[in-house]
C-alpha atoms as a PDB file:
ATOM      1  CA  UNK A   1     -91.792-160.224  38.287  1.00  0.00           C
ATOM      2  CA  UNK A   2     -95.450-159.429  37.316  1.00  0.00           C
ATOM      3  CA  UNK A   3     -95.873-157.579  40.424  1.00  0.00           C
ATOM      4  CA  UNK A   4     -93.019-155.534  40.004  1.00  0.00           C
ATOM      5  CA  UNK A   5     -93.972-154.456  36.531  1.00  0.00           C
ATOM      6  CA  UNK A   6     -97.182-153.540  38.050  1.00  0.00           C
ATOM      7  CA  UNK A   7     -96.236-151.913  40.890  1.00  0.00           C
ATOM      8  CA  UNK A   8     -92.807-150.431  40.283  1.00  0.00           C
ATOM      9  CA  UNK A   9     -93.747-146.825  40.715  1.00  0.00           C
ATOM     10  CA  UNK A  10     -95.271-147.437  44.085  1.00  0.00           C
ATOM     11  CA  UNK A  11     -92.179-149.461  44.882  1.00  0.00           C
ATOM     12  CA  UNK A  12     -90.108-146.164  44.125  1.00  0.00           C
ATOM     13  CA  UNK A  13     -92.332-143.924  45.896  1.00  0.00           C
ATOM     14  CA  UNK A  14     -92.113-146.167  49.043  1.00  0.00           C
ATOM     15  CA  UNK A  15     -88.600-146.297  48.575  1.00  0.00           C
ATOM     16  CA  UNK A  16     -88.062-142.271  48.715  1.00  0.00           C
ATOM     17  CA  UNK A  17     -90.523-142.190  51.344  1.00  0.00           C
ATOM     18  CA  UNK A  18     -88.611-145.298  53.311  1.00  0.00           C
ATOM     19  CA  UNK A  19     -85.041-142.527  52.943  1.00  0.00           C
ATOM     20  CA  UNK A  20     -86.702-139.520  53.454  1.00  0.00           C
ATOM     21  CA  UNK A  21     -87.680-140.739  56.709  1.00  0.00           C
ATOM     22  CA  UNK A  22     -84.117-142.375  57.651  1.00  0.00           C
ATOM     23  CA  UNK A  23     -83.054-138.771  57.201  1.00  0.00           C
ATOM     24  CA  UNK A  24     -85.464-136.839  59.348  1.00  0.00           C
ATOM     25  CA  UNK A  25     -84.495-139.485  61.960  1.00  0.00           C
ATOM     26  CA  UNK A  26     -81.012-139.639  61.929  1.00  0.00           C
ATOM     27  CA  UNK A  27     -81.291-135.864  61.195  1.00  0.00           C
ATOM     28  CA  UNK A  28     -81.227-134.835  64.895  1.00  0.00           C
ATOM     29  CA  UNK A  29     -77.868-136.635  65.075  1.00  0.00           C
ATOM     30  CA  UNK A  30     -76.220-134.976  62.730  1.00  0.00           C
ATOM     31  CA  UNK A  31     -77.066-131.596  64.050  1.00  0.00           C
ATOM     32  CA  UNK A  32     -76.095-132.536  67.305  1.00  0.00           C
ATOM     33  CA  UNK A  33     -72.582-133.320  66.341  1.00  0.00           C
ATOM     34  CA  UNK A  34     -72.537-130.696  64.274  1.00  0.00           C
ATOM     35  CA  UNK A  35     -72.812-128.045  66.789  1.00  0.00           C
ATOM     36  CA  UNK A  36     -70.215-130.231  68.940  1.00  0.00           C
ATOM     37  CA  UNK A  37     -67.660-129.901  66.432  1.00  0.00           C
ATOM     38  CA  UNK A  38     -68.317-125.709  66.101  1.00  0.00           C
ATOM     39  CA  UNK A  39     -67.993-125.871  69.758  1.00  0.00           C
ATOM     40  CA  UNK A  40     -65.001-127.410  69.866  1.00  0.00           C
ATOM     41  CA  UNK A  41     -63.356-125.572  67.244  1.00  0.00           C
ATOM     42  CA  UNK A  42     -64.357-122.195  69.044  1.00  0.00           C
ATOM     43  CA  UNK A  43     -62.821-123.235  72.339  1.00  0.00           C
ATOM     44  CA  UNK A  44     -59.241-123.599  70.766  1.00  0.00           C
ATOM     45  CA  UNK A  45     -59.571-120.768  68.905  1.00  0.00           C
ATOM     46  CA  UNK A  46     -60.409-118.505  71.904  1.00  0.00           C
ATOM     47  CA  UNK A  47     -58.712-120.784  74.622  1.00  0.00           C
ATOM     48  CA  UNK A  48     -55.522-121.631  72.924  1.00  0.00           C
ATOM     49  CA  UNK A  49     -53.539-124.106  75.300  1.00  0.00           C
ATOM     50  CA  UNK A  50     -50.415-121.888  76.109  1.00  0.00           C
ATOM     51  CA  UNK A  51     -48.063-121.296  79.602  1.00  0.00           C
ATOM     52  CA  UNK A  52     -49.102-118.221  81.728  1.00  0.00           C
ATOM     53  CA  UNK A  53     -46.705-116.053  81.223  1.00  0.00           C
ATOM     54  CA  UNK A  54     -44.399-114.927  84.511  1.00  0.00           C
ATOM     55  CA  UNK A  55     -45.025-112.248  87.222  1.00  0.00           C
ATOM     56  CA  UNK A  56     -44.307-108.533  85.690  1.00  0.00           C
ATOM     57  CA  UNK A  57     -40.923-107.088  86.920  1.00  0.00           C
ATOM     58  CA  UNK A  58     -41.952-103.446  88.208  1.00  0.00           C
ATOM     59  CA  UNK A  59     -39.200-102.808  90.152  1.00  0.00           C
ATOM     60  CA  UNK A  60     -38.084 -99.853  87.507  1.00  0.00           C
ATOM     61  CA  UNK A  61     -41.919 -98.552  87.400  1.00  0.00           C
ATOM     62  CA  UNK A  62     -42.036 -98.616  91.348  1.00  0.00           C
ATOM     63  CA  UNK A  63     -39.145 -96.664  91.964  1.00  0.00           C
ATOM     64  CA  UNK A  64     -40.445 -93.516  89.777  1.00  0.00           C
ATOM     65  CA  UNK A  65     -43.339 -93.510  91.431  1.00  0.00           C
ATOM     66  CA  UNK A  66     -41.609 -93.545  94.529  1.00  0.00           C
ATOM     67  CA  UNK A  67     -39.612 -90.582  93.545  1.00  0.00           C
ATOM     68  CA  UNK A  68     -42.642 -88.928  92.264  1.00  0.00           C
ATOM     69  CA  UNK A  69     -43.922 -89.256  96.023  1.00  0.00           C
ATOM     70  CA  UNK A  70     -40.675 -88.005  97.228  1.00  0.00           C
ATOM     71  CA  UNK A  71     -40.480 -84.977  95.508  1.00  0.00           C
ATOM     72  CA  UNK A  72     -37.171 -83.247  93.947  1.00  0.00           C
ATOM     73  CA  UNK A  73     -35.315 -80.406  95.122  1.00  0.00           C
ATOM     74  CA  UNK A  74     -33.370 -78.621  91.721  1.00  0.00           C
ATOM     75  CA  UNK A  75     -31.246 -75.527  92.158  1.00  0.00           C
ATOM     76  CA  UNK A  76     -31.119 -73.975  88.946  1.00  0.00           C
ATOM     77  CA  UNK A  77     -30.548 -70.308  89.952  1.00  0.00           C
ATOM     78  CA  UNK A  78     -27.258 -70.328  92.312  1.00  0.00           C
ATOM     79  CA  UNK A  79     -25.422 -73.517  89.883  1.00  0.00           C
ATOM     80  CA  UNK A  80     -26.247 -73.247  86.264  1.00  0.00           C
ATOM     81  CA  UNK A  81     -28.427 -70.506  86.143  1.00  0.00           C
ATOM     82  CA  UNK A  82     -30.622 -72.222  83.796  1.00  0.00           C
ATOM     83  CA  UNK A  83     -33.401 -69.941  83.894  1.00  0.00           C
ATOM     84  CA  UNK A  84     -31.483 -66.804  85.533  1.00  0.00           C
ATOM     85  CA  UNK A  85     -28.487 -66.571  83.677  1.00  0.00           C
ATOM     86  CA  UNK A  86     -25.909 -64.178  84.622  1.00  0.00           C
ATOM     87  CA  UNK A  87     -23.679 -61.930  82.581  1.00  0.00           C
ATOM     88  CA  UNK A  88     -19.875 -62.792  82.351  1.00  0.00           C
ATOM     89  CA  UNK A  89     -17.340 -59.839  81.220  1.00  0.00           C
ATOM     90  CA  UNK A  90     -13.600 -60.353  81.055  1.00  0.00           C
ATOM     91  CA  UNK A  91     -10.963 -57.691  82.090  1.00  0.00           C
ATOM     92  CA  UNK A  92      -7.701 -56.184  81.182  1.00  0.00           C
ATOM     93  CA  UNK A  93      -6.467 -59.772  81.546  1.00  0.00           C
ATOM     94  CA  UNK A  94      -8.961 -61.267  79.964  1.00  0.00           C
ATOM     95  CA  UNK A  95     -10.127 -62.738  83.192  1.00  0.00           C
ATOM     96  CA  UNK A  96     -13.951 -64.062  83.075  1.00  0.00           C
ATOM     97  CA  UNK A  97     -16.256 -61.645  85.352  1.00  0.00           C
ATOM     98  CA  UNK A  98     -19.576 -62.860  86.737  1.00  0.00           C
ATOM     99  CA  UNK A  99     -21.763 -59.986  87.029  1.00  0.00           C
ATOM    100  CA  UNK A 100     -24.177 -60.892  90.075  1.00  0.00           C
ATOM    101  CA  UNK A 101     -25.155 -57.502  90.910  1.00  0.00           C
ATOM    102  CA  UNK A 102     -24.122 -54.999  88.333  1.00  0.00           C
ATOM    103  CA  UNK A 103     -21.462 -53.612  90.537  1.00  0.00           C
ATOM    104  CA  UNK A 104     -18.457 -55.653  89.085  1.00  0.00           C
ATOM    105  CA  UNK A 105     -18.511 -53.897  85.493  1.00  0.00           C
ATOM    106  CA  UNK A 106     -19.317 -50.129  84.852  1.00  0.00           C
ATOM    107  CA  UNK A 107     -19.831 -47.276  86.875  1.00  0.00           C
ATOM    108  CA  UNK A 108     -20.772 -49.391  89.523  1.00  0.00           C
ATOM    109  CA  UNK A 109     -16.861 -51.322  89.733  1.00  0.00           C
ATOM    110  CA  UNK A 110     -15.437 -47.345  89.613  1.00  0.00           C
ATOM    111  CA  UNK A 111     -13.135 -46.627  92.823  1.00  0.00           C
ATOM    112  CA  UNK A 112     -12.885 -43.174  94.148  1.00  0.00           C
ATOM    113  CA  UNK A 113      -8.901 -43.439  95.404  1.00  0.00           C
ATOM    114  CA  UNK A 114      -8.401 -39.831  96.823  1.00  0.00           C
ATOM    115  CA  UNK A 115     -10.253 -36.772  97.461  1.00  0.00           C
ATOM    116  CA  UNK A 116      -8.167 -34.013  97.388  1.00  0.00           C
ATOM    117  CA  UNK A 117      -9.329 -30.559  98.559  1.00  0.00           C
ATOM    118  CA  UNK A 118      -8.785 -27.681  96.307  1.00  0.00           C
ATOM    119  CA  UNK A 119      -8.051 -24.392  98.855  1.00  0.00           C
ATOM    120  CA  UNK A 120      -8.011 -20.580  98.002  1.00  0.00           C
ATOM    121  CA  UNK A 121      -4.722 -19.268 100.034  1.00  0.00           C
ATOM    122  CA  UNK A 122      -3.803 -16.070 100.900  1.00  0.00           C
ATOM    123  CA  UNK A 123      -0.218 -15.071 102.717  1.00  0.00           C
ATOM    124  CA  UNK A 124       1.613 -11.854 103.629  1.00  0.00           C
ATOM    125  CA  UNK A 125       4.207 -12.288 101.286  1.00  0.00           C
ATOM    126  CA  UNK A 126       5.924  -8.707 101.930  1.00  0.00           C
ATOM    127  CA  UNK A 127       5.634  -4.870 103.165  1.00  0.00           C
ATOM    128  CA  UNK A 128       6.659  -2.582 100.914  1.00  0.00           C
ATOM    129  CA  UNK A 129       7.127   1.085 102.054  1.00  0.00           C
ATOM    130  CA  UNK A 130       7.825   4.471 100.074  1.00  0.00           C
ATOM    131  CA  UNK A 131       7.018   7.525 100.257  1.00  0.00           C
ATOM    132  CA  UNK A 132       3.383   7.525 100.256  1.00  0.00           C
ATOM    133  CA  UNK A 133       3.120   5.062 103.160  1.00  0.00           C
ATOM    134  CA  UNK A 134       3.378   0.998 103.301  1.00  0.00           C
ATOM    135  CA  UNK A 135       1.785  -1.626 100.402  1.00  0.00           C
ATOM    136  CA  UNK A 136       1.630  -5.557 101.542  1.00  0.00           C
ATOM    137  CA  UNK A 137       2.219  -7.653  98.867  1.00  0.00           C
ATOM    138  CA  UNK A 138      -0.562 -10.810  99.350  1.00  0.00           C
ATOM    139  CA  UNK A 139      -0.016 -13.918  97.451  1.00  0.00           C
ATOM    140  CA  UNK A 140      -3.380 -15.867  96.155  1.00  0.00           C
ATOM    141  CA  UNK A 141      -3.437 -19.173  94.933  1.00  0.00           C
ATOM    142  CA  UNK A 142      -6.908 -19.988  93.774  1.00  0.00           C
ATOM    143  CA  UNK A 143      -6.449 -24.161  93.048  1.00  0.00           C
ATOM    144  CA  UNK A 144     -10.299 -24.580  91.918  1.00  0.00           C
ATOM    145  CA  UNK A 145      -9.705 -22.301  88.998  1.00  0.00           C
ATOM    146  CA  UNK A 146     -10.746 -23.183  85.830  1.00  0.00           C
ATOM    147  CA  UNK A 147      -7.818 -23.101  83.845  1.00  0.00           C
ATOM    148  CA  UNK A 148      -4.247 -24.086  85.081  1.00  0.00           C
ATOM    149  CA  UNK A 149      -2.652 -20.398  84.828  1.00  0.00           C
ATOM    150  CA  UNK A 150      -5.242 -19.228  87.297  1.00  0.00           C
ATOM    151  CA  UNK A 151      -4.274 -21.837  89.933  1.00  0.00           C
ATOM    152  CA  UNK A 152      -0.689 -20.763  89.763  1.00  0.00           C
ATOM    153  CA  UNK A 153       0.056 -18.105  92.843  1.00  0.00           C
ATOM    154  CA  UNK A 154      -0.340 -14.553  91.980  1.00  0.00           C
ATOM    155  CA  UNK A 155       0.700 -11.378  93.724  1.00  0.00           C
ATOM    156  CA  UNK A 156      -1.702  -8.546  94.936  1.00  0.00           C
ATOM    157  CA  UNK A 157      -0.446  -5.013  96.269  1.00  0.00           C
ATOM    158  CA  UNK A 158      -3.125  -3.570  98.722  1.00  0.00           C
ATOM    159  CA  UNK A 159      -2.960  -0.444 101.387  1.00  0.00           C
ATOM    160  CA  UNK A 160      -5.278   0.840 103.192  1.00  0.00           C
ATOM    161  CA  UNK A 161      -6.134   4.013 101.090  1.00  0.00           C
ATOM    162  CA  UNK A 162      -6.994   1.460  97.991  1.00  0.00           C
ATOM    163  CA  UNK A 163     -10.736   1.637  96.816  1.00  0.00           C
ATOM    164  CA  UNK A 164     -12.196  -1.743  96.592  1.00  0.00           C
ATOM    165  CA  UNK A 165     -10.648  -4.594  95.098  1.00  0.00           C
ATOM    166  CA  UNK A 166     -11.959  -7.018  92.923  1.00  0.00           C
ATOM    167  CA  UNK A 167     -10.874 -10.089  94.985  1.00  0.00           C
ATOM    168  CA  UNK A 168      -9.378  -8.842  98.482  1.00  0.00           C
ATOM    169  CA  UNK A 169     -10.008  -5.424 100.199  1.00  0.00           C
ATOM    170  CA  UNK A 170      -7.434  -4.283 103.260  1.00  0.00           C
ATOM    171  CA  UNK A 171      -9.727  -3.655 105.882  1.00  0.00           C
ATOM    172  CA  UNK A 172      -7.175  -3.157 108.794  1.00  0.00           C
ATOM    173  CA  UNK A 173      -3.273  -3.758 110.164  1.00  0.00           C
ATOM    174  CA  UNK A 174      -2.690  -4.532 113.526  1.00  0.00           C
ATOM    175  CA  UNK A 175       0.690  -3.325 114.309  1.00  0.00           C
ATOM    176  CA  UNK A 176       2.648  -0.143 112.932  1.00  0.00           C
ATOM    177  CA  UNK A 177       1.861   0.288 109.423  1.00  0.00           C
ATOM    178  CA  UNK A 178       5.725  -0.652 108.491  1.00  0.00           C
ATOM    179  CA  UNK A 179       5.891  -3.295 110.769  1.00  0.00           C
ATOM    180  CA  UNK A 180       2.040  -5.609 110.538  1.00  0.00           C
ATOM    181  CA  UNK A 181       1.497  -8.188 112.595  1.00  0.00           C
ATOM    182  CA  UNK A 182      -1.193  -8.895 111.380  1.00  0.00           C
ATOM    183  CA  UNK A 183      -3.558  -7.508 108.461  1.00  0.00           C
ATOM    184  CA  UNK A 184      -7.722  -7.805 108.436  1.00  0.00           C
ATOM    185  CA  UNK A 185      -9.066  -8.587 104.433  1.00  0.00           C
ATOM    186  CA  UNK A 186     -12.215  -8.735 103.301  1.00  0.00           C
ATOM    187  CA  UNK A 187     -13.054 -11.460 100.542  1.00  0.00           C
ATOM    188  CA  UNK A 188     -14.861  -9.887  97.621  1.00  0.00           C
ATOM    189  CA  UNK A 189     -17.018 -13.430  96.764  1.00  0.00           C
ATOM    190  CA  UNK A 190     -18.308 -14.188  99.983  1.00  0.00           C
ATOM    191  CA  UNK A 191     -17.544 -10.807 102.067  1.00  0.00           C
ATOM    192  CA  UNK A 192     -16.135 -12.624 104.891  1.00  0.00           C
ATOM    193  CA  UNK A 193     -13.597 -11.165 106.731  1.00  0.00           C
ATOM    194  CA  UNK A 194     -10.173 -12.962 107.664  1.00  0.00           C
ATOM    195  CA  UNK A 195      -7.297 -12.338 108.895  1.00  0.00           C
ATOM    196  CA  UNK A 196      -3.341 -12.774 107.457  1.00  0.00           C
ATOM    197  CA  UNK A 197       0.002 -13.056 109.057  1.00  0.00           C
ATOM    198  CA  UNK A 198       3.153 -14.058 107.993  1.00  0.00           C
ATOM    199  CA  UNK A 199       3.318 -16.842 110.013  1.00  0.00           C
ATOM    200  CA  UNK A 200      -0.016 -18.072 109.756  1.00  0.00           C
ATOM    201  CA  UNK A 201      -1.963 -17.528 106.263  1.00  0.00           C
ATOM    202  CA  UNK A 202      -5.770 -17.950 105.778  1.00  0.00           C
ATOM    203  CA  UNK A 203      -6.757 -21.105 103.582  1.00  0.00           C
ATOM    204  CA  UNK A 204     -10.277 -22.193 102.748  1.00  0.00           C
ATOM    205  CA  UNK A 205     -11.479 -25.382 101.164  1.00  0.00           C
ATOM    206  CA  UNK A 206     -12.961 -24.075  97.953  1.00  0.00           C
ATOM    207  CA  UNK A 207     -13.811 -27.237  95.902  1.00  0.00           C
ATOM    208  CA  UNK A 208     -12.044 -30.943  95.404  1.00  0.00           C
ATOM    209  CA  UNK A 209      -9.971 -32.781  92.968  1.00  0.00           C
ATOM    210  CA  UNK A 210     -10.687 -36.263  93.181  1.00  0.00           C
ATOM    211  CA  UNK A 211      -8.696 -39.730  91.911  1.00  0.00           C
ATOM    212  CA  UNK A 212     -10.449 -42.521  90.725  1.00  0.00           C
ATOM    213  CA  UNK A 213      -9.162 -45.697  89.051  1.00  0.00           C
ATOM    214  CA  UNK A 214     -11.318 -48.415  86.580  1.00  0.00           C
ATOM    215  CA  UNK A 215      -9.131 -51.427  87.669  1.00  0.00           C
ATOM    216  CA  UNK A 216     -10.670 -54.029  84.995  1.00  0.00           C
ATOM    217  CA  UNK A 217      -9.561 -51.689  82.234  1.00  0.00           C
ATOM    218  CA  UNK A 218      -6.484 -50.753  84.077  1.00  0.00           C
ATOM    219  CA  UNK A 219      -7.470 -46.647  83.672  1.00  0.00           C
ATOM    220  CA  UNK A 220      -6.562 -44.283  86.359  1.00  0.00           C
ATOM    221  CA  UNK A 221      -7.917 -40.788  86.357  1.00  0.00           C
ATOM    222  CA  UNK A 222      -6.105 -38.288  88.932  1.00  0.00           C
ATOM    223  CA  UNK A 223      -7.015 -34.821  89.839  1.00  0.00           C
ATOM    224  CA  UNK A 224     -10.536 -34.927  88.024  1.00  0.00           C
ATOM    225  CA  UNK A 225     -12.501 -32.215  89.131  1.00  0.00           C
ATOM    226  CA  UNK A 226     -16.331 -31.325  88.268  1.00  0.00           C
ATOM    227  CA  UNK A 227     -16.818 -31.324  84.892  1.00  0.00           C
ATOM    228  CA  UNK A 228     -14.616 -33.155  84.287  1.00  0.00           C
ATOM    229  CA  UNK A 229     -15.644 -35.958  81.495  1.00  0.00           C
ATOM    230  CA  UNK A 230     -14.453 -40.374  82.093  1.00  0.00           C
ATOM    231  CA  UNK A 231     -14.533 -42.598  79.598  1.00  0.00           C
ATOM    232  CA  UNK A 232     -14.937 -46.549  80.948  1.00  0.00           C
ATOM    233  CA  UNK A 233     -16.797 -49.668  80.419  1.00  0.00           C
ATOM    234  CA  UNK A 234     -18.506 -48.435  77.222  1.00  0.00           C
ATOM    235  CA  UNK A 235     -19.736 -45.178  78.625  1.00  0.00           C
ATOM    236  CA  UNK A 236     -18.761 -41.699  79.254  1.00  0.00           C
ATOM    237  CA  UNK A 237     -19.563 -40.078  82.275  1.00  0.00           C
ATOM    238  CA  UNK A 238     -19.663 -36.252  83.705  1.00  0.00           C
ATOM    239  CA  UNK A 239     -18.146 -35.938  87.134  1.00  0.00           C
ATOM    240  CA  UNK A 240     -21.140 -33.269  88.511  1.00  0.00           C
ATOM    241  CA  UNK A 241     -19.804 -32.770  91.812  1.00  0.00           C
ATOM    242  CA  UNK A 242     -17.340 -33.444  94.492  1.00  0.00           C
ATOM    243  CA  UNK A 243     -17.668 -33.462  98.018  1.00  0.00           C
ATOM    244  CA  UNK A 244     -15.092 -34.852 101.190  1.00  0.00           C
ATOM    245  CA  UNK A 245     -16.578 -38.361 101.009  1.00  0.00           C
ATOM    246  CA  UNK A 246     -17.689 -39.101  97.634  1.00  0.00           C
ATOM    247  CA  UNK A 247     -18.237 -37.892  93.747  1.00  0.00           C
ATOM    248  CA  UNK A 248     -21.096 -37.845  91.969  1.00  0.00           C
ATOM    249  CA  UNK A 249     -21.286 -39.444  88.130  1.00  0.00           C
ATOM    250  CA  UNK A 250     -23.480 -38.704  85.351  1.00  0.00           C
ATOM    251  CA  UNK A 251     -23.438 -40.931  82.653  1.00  0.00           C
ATOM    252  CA  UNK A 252     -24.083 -39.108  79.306  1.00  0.00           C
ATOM    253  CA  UNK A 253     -26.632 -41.714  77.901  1.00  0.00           C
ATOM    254  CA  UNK A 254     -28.981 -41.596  79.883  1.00  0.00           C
ATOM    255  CA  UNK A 255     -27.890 -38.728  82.258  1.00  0.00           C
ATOM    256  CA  UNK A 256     -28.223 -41.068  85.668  1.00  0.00           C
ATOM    257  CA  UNK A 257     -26.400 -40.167  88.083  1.00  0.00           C
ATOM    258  CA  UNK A 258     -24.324 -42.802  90.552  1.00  0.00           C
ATOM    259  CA  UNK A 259     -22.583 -41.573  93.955  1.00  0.00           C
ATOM    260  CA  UNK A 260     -19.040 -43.095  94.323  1.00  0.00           C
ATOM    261  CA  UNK A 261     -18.357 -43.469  97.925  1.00  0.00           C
ATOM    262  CA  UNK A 262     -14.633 -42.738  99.139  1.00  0.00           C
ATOM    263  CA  UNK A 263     -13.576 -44.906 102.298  1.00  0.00           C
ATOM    264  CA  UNK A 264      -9.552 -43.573 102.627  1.00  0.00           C
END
């Protein structure tokens, strides 16, 4: 017990000494295991035990790309007119239109039905005689006049001692003077010189009269002549001329002109 007393502080010190180095030896260990234990803990954290999931289904996936390959043919002009859409207009009926080249509506759906042609006629209506020698009565009918009164057949007394005339001049009778078979006139607006009979008078296409109809508005226009002013579709036109085979339009809002073609 002595010894103790006397030595107890180097008894300590030995004993410190005796764990430290119990530590450093066993410390290896314990480091060892340590890093084990991390080891293990990271491989379940990044390699978590699990079934592998089953083969994709791309089926769906293969067959748009398959198309894509393919290619597509889309008609979106002549069906649906998605991008070229086409005007519709109804008619008297109320009937849907499709306007595909402008011609169904509007000037361009006009009809020319008849071309008629407008003559100036003269006959040798009658031979009037007296006592200063033999008049012929002519009859002229003028149908391009201007005004209705003037296309109405009027009577003109010429003989061969008249001074000119303003629309026929007797130039000659063949034949006695009573009796004319046949008289020679001279036509004051072109100076052309015909010849009248009883039997056979002169005629000369002057001008024409045409009839044209605007079915999808159910409008009929007869007899027009030039200058004469339609109204159809939204627009009013001037009729500027008129020939055998066709009239010619001018619409008043933007004066273009469209030839109507007549096919009897």
């Amino acid at each position: 017990m002595e010894f103790v007393k006397k030595h107890y502080e180097k008894i300590i010190l030995s004993t410190v000494l005796a764990g430290v180095l119990a530590f450093l030896v066993f410390l290896p260990f314990v480091i060892s295991h340590d890093q084990a234990e991390q080891k293990r803990v990271a491989d379940e954290v990044t390699t978590p035990k699990a079934a592998p999931l089953p083969p994709l289904d791309l089926a769906r996936q293969n067959g748009v790309a398959d198309r894509l390959r393919t290619g597509a043919a889309f008609d979106f002009h002549t069906t649906n007119k998605v991008f070229n859409p086409v005007e519709w207009k109804k008619d008297a009926n109320a009937n849907l239109i499709k306007v595909k080249s402008g011609n169904e509506v509007g000037v361009g759906a006009a009809v020319v039905a008849k071309i008629t042609p407008l003559y100036l006629v003269v006959t040798l209506d009658q031979v009037a005689t007296n006592a200063s020698g033999a008049r012929y009565v002519l009859g002229l009918e003028r149908q391009s006049a201007a005004t209705p009164a003037l296309r109405r057949k009027q009577q003109r007394y010429v003989s061969v001692d008249d001074a000119k005339k303003d629309v026929l001049t007797l130039m000659g009778v063949k034949g006695s003077p009573e009796n004319a078979e046949e008289l020679t006139l001279k036509l004051a607006d072109s100076g052309q010189i015909v010849a009248v009979s009883k039997a056979k008078p002169y005629r000369r296409v002057d001008a024409y009269a045409a009839d044209l109809k605007y079915d999808l508005e159910r409008k009929n226009f007869l007899g027009r002549r030039a200058g004469s002013l339609l109204s159809f579709g939204g627009e009013d036109y001037i009729i500027v001329a008129i020939d055998s085979d066709e009239v010619i339009l001018s619409a008043q809002s933007n004066q273009k002109h469209t030839t109507l073609r007549y096919a009897p």
